[in-house]
Protein backbone atom coordinates (compact mmCIF):
# COMPACT_ATOMS: atom_id res chain seq x y z
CA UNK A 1 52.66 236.82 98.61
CA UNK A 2 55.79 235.29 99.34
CA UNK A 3 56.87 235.04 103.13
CA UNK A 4 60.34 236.53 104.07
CA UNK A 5 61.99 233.19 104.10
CA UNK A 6 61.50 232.84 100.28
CA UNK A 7 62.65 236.07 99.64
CA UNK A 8 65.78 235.68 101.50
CA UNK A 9 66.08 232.44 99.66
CA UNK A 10 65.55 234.21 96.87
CA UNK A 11 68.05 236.60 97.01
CA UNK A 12 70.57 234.15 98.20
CA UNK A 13 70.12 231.99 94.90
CA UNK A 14 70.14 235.66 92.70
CA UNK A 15 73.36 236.76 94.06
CA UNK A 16 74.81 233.22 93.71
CA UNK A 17 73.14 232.35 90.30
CA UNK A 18 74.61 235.74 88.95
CA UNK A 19 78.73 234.91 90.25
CA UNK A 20 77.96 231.32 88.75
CA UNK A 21 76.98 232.91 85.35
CA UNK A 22 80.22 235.28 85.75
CA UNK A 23 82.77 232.58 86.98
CA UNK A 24 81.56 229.08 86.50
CA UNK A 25 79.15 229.11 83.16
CA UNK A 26 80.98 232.15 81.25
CA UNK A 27 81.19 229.25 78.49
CA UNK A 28 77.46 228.52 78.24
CA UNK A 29 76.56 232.40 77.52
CA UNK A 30 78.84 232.77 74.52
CA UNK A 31 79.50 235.97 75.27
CA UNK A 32 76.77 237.34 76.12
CA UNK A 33 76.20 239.27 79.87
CA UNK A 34 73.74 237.34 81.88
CA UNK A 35 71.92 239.03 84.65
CA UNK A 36 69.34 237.33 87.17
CA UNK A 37 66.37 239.91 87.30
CA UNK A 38 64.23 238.43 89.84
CA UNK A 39 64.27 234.82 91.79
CA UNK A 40 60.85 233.17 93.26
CA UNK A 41 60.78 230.37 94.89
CA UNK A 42 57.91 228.03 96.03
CA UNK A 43 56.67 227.95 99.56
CA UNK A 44 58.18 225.04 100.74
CA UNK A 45 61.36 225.98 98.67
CA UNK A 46 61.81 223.41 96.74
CA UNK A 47 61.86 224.94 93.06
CA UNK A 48 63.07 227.93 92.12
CA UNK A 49 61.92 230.13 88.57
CA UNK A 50 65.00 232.31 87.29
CA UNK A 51 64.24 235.49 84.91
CA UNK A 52 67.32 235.59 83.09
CA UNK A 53 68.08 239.37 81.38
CA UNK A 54 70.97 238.87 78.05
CA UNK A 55 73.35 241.72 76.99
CA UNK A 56 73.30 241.75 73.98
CA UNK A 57 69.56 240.38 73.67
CA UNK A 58 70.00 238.56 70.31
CA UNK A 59 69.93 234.71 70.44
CA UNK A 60 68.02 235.02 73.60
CA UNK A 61 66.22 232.02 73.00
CA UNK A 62 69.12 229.47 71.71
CA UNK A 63 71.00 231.00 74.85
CA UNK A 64 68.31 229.84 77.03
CA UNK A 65 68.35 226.77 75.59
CA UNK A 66 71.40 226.49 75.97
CA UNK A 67 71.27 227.50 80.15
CA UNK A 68 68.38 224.61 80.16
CA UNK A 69 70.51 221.86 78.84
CA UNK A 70 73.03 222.86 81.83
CA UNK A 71 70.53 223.35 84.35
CA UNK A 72 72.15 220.27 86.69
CA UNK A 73 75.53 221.80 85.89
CA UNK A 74 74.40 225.28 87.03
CA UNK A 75 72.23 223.57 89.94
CA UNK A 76 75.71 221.61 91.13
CA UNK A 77 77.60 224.51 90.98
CA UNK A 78 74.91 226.31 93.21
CA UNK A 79 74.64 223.29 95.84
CA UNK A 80 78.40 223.92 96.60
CA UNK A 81 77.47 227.73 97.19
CA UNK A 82 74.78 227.26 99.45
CA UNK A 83 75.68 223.66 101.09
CA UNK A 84 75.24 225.60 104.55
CA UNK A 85 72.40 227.69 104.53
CA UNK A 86 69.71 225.57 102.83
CA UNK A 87 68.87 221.54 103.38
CA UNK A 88 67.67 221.05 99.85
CA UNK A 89 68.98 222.70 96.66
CA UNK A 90 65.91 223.56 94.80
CA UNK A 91 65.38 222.36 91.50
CA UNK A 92 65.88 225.49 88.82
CA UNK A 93 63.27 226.48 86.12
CA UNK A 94 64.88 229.42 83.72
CA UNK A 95 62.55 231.93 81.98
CA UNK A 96 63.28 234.90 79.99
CA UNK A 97 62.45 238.69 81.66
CA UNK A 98 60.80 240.41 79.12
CA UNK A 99 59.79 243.07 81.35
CA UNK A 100 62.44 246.00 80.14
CA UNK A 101 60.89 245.11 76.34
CA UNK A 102 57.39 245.49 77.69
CA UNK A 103 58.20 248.65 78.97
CA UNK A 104 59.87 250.10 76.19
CA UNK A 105 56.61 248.72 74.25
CA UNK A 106 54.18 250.44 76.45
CA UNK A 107 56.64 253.90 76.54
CA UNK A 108 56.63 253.91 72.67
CA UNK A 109 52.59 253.53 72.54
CA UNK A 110 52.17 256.39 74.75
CA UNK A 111 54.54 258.33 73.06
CA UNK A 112 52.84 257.66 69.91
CA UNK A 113 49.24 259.00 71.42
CA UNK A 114 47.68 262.11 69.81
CA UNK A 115 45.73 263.19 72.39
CA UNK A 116 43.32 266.35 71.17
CA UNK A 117 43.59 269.65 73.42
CA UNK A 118 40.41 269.78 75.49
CA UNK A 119 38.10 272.52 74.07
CA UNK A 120 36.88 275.11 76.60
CA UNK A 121 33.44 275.16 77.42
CA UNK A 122 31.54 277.97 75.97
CA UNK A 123 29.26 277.87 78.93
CA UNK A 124 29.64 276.78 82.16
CA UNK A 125 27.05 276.17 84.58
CA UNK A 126 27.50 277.49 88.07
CA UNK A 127 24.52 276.20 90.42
């Protein structure tokens, strides 16, 4: 359970990760739309794990890989962002949200279910 100082952290780094990926690293997406799904940081706030969401989702991997390399680029650009509000810029760790493809995974199983109309029962028992 995260305490409300690393979510606020959190969503300070989201919101400022995302305009970064907009204004300062359009070159490292190639293209592609970036969007920061979710931000958790450590308790004592000194890393923080990225899931990263790319429109379109082809090359997701080389485009991560691609974020990686940069990370002290991106982590520079977010140190001038948030100078004021936090002592130590926390190191970044990038992953890949995979969530909306899990979902769409789990939607198309059900979807695909044959489930049998229940038979009545011929006789029921009343006690």
């Amino acid at each position: 359970m995260e305490s409300k100082r690393q979510q606020k952290v959190g969503r300070q780094i989201q919101k400022d990760l995302g305009e970064i990926f907009q204004k300062d690293a359009q070159h490292l997406t190639h293209g592609s739309f970036v969007t920061i799904t979710a931000v958790r940081v450590t308790p004592d706030l000194s890393i923080a794990r990225a899931y990263l969401s790319f429109l379109p989702d082809k090359n997701k991997t080389m485009l991560l890989e691609t974020i990686r390399e940069n990370t002290r680029f991106i982590r520079q650009k977010l140190a001038e962002r948030v100078r004021h509000q936090l002592r130590i810029v926390p190191h970044l760790q990038f992953y890949i949200d995979d969530t909306a493809e899990y979902a769409a995974k789990m939607d198309q199983l059900f979807a695909d279910l044959v489930i049998p109309p229940a038979q009545p029962d011929e006789e029921e028992d009343t006690y």
